[in-house]
Every structure is written in structure tokens, then in C-alpha cells.
C-alpha atoms as a PDB file:
ATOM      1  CA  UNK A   1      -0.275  33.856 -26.630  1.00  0.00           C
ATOM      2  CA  UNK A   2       0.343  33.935 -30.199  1.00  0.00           C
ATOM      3  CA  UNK A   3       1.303  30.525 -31.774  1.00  0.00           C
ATOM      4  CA  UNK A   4       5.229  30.456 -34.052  1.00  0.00           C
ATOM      5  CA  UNK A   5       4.271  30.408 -37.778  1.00  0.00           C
ATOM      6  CA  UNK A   6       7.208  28.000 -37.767  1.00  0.00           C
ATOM      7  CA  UNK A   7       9.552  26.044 -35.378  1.00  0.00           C
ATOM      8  CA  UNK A   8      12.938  24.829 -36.246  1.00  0.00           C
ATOM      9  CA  UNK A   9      14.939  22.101 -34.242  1.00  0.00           C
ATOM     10  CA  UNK A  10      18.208  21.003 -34.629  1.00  0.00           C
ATOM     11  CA  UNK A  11      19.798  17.814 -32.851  1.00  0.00           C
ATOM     12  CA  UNK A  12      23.267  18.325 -31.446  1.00  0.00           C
ATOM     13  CA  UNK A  13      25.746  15.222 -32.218  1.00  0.00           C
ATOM     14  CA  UNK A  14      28.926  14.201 -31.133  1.00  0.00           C
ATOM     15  CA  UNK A  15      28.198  15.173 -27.411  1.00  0.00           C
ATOM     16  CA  UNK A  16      30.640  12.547 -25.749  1.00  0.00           C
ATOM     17  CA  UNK A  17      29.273   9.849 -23.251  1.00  0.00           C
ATOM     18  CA  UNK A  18      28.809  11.699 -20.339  1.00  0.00           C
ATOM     19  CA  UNK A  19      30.806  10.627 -16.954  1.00  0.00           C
ATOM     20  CA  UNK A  20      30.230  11.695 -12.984  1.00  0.00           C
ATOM     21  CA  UNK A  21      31.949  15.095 -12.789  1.00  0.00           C
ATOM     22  CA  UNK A  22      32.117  15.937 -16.095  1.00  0.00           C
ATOM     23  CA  UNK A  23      31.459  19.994 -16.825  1.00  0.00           C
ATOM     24  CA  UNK A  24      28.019  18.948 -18.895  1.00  0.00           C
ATOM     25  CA  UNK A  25      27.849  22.978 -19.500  1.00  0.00           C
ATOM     26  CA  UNK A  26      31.221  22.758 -21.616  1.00  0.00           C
ATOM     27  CA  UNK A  27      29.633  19.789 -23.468  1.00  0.00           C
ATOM     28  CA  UNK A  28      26.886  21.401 -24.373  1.00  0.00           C
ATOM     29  CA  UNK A  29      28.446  24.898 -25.282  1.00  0.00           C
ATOM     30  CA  UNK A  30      31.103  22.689 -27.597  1.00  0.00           C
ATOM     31  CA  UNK A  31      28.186  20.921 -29.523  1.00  0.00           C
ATOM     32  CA  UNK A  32      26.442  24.166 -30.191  1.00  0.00           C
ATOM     33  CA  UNK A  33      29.935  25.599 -31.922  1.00  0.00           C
ATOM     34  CA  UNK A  34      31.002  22.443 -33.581  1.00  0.00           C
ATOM     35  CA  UNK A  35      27.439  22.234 -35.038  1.00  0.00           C
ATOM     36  CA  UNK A  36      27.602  25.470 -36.610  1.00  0.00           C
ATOM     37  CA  UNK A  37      24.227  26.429 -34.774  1.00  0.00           C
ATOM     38  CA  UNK A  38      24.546  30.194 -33.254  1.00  0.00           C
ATOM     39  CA  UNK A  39      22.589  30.329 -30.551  1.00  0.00           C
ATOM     40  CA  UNK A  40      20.517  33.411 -30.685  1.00  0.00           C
ATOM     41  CA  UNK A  41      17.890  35.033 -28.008  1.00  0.00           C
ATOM     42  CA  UNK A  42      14.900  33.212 -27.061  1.00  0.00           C
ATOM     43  CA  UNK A  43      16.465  29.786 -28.583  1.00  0.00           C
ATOM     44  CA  UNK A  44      15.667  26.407 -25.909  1.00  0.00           C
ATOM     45  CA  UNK A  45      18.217  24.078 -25.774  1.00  0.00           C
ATOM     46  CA  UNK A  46      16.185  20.916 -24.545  1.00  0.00           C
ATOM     47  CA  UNK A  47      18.937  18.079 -23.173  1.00  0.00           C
ATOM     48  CA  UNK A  48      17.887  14.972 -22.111  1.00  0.00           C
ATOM     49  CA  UNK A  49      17.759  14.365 -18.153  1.00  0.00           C
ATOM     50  CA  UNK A  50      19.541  11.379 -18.343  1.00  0.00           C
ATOM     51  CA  UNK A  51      23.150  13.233 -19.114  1.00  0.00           C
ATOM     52  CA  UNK A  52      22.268  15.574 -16.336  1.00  0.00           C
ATOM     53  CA  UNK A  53      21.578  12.875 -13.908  1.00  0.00           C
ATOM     54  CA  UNK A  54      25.278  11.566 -15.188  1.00  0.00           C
ATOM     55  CA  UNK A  55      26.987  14.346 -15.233  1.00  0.00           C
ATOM     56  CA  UNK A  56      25.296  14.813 -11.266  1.00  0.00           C
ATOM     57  CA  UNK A  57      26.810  11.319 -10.590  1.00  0.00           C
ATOM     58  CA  UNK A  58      23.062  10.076  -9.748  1.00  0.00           C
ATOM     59  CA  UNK A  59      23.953   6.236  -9.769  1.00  0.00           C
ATOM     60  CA  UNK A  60      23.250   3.859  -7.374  1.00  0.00           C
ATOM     61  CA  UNK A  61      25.046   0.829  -7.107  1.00  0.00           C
ATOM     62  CA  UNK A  62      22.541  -1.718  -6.242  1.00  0.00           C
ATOM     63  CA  UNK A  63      25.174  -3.827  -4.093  1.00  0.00           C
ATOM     64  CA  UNK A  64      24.808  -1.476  -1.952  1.00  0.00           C
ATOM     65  CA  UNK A  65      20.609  -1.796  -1.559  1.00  0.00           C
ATOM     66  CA  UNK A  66      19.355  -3.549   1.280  1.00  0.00           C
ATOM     67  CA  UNK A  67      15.658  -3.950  -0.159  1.00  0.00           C
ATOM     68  CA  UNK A  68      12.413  -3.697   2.800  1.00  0.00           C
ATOM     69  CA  UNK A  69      10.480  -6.313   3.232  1.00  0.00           C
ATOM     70  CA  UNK A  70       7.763  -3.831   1.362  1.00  0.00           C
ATOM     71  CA  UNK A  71      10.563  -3.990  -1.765  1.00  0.00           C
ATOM     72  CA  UNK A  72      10.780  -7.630  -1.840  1.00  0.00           C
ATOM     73  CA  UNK A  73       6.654  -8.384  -1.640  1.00  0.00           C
ATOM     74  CA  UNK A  74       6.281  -5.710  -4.562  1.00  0.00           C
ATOM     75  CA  UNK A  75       9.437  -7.405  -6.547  1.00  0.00           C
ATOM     76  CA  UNK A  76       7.916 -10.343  -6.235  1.00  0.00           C
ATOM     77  CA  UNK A  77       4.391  -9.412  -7.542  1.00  0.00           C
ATOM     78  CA  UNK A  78       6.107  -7.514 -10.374  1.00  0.00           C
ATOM     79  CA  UNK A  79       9.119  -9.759 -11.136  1.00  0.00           C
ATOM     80  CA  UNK A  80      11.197  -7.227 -10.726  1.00  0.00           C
ATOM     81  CA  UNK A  81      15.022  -7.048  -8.649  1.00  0.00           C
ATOM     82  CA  UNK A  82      13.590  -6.149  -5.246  1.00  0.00           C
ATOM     83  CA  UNK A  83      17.231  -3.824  -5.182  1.00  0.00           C
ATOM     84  CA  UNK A  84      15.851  -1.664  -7.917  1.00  0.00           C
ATOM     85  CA  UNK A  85      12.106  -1.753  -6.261  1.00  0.00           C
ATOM     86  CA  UNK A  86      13.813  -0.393  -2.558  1.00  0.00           C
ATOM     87  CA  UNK A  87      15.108   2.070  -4.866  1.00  0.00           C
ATOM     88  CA  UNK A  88      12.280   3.278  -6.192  1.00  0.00           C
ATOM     89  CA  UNK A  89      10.512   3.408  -2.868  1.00  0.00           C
ATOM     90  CA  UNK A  90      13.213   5.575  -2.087  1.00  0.00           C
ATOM     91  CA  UNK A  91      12.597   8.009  -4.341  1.00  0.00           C
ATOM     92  CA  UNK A  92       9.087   8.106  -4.014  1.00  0.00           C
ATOM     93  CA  UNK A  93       6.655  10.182  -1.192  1.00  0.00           C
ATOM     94  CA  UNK A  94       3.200   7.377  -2.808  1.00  0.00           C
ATOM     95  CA  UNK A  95       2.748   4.374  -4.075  1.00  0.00           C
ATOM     96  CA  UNK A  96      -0.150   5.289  -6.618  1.00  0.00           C
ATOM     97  CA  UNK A  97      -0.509   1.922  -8.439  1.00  0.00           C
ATOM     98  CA  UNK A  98       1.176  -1.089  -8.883  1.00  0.00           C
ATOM     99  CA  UNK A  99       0.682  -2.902 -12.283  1.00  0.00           C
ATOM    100  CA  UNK A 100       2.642  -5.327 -14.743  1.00  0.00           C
ATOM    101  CA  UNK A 101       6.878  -4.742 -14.668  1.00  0.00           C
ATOM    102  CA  UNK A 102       5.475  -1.418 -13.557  1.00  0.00           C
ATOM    103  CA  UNK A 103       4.735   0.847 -10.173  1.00  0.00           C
ATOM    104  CA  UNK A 104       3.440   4.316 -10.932  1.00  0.00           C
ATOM    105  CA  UNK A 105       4.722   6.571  -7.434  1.00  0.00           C
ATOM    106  CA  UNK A 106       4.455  10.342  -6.974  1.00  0.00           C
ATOM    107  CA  UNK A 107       8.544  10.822  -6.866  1.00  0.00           C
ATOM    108  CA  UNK A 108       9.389  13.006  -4.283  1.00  0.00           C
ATOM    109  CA  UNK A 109       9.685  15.682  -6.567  1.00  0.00           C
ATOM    110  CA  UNK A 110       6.168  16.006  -7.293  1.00  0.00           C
ATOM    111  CA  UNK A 111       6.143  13.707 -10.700  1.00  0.00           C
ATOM    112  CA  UNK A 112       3.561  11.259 -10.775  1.00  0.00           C
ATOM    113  CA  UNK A 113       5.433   8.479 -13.039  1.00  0.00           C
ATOM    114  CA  UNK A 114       6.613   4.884 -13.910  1.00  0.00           C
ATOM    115  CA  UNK A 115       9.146   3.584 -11.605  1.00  0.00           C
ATOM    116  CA  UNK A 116       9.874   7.150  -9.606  1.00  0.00           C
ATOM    117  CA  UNK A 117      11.956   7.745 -13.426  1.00  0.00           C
ATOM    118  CA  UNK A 118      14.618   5.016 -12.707  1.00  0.00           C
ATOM    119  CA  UNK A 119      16.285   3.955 -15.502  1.00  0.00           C
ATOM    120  CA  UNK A 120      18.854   1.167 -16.597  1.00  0.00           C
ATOM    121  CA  UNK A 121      18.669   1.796 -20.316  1.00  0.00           C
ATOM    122  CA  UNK A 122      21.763   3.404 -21.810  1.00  0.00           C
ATOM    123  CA  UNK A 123      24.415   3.711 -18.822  1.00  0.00           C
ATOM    124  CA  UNK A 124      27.275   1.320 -18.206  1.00  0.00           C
ATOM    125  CA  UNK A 125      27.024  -1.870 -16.228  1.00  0.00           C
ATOM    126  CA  UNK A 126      30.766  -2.627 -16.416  1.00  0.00           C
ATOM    127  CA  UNK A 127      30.991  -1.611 -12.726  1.00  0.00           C
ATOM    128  CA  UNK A 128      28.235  -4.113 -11.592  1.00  0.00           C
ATOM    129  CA  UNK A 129      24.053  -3.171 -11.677  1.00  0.00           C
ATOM    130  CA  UNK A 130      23.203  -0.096 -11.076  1.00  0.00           C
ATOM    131  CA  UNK A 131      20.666   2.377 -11.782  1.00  0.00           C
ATOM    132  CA  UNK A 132      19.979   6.294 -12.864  1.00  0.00           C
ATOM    133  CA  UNK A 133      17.883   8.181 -10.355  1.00  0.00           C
ATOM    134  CA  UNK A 134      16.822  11.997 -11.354  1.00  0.00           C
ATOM    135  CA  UNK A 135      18.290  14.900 -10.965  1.00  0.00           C
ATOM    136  CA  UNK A 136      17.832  16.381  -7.479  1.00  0.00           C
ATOM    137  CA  UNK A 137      16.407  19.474  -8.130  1.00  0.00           C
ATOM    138  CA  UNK A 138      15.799  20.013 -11.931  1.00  0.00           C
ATOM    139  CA  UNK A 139      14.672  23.454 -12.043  1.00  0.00           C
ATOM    140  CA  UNK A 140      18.025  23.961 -10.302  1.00  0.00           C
ATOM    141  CA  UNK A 141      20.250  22.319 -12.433  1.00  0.00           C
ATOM    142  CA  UNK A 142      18.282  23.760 -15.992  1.00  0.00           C
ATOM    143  CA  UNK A 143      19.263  27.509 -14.027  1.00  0.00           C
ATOM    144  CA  UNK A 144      23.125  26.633 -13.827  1.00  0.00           C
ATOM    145  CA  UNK A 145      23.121  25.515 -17.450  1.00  0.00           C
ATOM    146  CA  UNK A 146      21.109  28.728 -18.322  1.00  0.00           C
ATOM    147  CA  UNK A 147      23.202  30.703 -16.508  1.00  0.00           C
ATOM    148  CA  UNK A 148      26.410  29.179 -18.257  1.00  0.00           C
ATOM    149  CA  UNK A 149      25.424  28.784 -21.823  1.00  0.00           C
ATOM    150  CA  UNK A 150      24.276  32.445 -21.826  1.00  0.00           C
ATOM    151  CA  UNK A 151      27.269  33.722 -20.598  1.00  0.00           C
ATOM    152  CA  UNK A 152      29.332  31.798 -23.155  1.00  0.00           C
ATOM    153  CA  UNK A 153      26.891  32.899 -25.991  1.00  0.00           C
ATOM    154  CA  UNK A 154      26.200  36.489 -24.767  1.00  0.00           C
ATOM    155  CA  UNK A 155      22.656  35.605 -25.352  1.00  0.00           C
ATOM    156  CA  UNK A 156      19.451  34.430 -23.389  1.00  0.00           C
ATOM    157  CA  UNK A 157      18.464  31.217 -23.857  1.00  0.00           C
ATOM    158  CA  UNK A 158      15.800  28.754 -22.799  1.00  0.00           C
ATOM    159  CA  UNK A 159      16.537  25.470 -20.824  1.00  0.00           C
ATOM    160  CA  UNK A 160      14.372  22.614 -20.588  1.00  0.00           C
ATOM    161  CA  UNK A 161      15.510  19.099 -19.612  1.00  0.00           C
ATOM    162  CA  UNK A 162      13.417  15.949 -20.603  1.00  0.00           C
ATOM    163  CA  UNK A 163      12.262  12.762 -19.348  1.00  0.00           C
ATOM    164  CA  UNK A 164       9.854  10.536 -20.924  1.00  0.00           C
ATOM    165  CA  UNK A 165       6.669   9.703 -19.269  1.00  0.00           C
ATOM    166  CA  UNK A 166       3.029   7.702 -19.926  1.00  0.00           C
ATOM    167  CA  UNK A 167       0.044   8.927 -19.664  1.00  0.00           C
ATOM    168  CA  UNK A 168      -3.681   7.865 -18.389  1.00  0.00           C
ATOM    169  CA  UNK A 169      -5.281   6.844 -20.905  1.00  0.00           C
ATOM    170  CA  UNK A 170      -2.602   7.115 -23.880  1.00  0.00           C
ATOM    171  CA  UNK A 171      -0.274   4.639 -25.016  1.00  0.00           C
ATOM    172  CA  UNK A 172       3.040   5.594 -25.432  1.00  0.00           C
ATOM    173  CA  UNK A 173       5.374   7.887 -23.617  1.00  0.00           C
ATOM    174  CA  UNK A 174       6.360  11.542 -24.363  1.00  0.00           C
ATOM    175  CA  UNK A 175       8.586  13.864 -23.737  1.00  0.00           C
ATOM    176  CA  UNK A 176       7.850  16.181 -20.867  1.00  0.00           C
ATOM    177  CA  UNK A 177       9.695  19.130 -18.493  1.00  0.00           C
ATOM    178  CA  UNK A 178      10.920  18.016 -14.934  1.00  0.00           C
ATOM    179  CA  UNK A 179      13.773  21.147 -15.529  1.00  0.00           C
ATOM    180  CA  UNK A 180      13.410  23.934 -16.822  1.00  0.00           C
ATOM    181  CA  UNK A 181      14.984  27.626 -16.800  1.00  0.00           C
ATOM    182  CA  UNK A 182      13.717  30.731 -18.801  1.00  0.00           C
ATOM    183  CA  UNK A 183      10.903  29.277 -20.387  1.00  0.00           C
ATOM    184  CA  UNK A 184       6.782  29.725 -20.321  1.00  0.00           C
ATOM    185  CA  UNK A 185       6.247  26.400 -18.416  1.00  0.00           C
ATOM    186  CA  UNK A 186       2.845  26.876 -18.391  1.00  0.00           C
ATOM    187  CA  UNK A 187       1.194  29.863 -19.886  1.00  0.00           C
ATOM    188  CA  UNK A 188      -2.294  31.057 -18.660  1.00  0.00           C
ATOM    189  CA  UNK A 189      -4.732  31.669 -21.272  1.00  0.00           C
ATOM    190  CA  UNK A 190      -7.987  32.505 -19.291  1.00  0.00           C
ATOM    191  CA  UNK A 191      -9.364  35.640 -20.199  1.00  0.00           C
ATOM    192  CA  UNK A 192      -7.947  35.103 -24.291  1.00  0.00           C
ATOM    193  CA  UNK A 193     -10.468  34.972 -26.807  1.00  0.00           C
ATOM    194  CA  UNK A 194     -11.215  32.717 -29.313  1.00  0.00           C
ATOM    195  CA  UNK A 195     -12.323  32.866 -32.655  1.00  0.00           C
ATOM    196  CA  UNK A 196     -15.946  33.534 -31.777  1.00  0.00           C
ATOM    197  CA  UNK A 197     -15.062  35.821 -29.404  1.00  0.00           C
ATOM    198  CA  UNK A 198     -15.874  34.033 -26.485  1.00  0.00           C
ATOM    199  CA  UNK A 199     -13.361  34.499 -23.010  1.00  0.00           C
ATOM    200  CA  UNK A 200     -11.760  31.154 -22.548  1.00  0.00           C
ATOM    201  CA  UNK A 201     -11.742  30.214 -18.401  1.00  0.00           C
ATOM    202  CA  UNK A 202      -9.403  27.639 -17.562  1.00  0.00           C
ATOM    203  CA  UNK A 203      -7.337  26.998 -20.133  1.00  0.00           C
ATOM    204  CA  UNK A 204      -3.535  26.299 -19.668  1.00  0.00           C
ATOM    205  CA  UNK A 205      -0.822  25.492 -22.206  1.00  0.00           C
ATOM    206  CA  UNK A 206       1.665  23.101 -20.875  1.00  0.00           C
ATOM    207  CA  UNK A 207       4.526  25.143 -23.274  1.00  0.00           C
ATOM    208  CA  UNK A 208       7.595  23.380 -21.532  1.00  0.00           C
ATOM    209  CA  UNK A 209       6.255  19.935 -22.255  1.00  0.00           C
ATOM    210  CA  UNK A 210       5.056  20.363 -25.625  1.00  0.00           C
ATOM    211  CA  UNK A 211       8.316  21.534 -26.652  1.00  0.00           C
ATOM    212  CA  UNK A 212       9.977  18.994 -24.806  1.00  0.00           C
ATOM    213  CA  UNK A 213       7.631  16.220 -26.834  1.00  0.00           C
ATOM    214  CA  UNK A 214       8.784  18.228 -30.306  1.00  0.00           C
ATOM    215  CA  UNK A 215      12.459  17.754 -29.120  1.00  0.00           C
ATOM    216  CA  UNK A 216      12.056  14.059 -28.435  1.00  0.00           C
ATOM    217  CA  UNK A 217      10.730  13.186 -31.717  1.00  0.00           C
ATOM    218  CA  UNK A 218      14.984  13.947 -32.787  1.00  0.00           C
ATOM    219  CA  UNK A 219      16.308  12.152 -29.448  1.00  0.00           C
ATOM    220  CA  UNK A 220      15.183   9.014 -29.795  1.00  0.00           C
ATOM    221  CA  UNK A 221      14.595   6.413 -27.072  1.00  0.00           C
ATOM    222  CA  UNK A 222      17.059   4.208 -27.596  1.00  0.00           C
ATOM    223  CA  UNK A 223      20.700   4.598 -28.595  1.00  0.00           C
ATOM    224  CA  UNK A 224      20.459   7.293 -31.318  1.00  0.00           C
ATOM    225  CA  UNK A 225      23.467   9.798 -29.302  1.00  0.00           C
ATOM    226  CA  UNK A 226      21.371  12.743 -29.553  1.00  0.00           C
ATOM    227  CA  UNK A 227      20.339  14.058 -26.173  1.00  0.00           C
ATOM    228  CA  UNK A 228      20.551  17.626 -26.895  1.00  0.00           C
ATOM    229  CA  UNK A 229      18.058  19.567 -28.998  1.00  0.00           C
ATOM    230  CA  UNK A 230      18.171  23.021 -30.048  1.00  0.00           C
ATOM    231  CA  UNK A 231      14.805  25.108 -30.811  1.00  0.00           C
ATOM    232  CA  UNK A 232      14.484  28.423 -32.280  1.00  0.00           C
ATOM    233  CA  UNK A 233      11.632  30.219 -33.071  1.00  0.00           C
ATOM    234  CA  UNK A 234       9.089  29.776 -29.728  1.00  0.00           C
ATOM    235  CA  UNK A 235       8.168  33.225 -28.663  1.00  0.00           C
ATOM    236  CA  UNK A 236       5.436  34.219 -25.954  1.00  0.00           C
ATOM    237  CA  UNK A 237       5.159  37.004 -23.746  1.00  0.00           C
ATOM    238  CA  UNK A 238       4.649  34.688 -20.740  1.00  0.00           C
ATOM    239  CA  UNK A 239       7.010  35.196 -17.922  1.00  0.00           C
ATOM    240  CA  UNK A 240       9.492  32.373 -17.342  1.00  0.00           C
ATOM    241  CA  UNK A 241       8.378  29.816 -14.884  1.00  0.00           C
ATOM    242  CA  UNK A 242      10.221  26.759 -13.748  1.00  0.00           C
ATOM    243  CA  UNK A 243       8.771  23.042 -14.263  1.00  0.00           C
ATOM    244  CA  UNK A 244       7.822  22.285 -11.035  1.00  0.00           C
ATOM    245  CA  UNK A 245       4.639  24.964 -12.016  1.00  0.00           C
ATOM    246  CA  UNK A 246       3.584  21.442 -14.448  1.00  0.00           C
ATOM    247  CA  UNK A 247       2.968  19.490 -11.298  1.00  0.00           C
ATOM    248  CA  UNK A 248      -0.335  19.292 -10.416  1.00  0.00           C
ATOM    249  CA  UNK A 249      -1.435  19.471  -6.852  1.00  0.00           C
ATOM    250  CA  UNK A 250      -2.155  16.653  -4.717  1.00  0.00           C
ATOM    251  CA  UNK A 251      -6.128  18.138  -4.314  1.00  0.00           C
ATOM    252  CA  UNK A 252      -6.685  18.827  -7.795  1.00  0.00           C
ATOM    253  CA  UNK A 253      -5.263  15.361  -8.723  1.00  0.00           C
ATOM    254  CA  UNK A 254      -8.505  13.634  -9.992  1.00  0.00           C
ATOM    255  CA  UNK A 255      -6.328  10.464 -10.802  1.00  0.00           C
ATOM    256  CA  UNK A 256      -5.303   9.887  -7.808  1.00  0.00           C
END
């Protein structure tokens, strides 16, 4: 892999508030004309998972949550609504740890993160409490976009859509890949060299989320409008591979 002498990254604006049913796709290929941006091969448009989880219609009313009796011993511990915990459960195949206004799950998905991703920051309440669960299949839903934008461009294009996660031992969040659709994911350097000459073994480059994490610096994480990203200048002569190759396995998980 040989590292861009230069990225650039451009934030898309004035993509409307995104609804249940609305053609995201069209959005997106409107932002990229009225911004005066060309997409050309090998760009990544990085959008924000929460306007594909809108544009899916994943809300859940939470007068419609019965919570468990697990929910409601958890809610209480946390001082959380035991609604939203049931939720969460829901979403989740483990319960990894349980801390303050916080329960870190493996989400069915794979994901090991805060709250199985469930947010209620930056969506409408007007219709009573509710809640933003993920997209259902990521990887799937980065593909359809992929597979629109490049037909309306005449170009191939990278898609990568973005959550925010913590990490062990970091504070903060970062952007990450839960979606993604012809892009390096990961890219396998054993074998490479380094300067001394000297056959790296393991090493892996987590490309997806590190571009993800650049793209997040312009998005913002609270209510900055700007949920699509566009990147141009990331080459490598990886094949594509989808973000479910970030997740590690259950065996080689020494954090859990």
C-alpha cells in the first residue's frame, strides 16, 4: 500500500432533513451537483448512518416497548428509560459490560459498542419518544447507494457510512465503517517491507475507518447539517471489501 501524498474532503450542505421513504440516493446525487463537486473515479462519499437509518424508516416508537424484567433491573442501575434499555437488548446478541448511562453489547451485527448504536440525538420527537436503531444490513445499503450514485455519475465511487464509536482505553469517540461498498476495508500488509527492510507479519490497516474518522472531523456531532462527506484522492490496490471484514471475531476478541 502506498500512502496519498494528499487527501482532500469536501462536506456536502443543504442535504434536506431526511424522512422514512425518502430516495436518500437522489439526496445525495443532488448535493454532489449543487456543490459543484464532480465526482470522479475512486472518490468515497462517506454519509453519516444516521440519514440511512432515516431514510430506512429505523424508528421505534417506544410506546410501543414492553421492557423485560432484564430491561427494567438494568434501567434502573443505569437510570436510564427501561423502553430504550428493552431496545437495546433487542438489538444486541451480548451484554459485554454495563457501566455509568452506558451498556457496551455486541449488536447483532457484529459491532461491539455503546448502547447497540441507539441514538435519540438529532431526530424528531414531535410524534412522541422514540429512538434510531441501525441500518439492517450496512454493507447492503452502502452497495445500493454505490450502485446508484455511479450510475448517475458514470463513475466508480467509494461508499462508506459512519457511526461514531469509543474505544478501550481512549477517550472520545470516532468515526468508524459499519457500511461500506467499493472500498479497502481493511488492507493486509503482511509480507510489505519497511524502511529497514524487514517483512512486516500481522499488520492490518483499518482503511474504511480511518477515512471514516477524517470525514467526521467535517460532520460534526451535533447539529452542524453536514452528514455527507466527499473524499478524493485515497488510492490502494487492495480489493474492495465490505465493513463487516472490521469486525473482529468473537475468539480473537481479547476484550471480551
Amino acid at each position: 500500500m502506498r500512502a496519498p501524498q494528499s487527501l482532500s474532503l469536501h462536506a456536502l450542505r443543504d442535504i434536506p432533513l431526511v424522512e422514512p421513504g425518502d430516495d436518500l440516493a437522489d439526496c445525495l446525487i443532488a448535493a454532489l451537483r449543487d456543490s459543484g463537486q464532480v465526482p470522479m473515479d475512486g472518490d468515497i462519499l462517506v454519509i453519516a448512518q444516521k440519514i440511512v437509518s432515516k431514510a430506512e424508516g429505523r424508528y421505534v416508537s417506544l410506546d410501543t416497548v414492553t421492557p423485560s424484567e432484564r430491561a427494567v433491573e438494568l434501567a434502573e442501575r443505569l437510570g436510564k428509560d427501561p423502553r430504550h434499555v428493552e431496545v437495546v437488548l433487542s438489538e444486541s446478541s451480548e451484554v459485554v459490560k454495563v457501566g455509568p448511562q452506558v451498556i457496551v453489547v455486541a449488536h447483532r451485527l457484529g459491532f461491539v459498542m455503546a448502547n447497540a448504536g441507539i441514538d435519540e440525538s438529532n431526530i424528531s420527537h414531535e410524534k412522541g419518544a422514540r429512538v434510531l436503531l441501525l441500518p439492517r444490513d450496512p454493507d447492503a445499503s452502502a452497495q445500493a447507494l454505490k450502485a446508484r450514485l455511479d450510475a448517475a455519475f458514470g463513475v466508480s465511487l467509494g461508499i462508506i457510512i459512519a457511526d461514531s464509536f469509543g474505544r478501550p482505553w481512549r477517550n472520545g469517540i470516532v468515526g468508524v465503517a459499519i457500511g461500506a461498498a467499493g472500498v479497502p476495508s481493511v488492507i493486509d500488509e503482511a509480507g510489505v517491507k519497511d524502511l529497514f527492510g524487514r517483512e512486516l507479519r500481522v499488520t492490518e490497516v483499518a482503511a474504511a475507518d480511518e477515512l471514516a474518522s477524517a470525514a467526521s472531523l467535517l460532520m460534526g456531532q451535533a447539529g452542524q447539517g453536514l452528514p455527507a462527506v466527499l473524499v478524493r484522492g485515497f488510492a490502494s490496490p487492495a480489493p474492495p471489501k465490505p465493513a463487516s471484514a472490521l469486525v473482529r471475531d468473537r475468539a480473537r476478541d481479547m476484550f471480551r
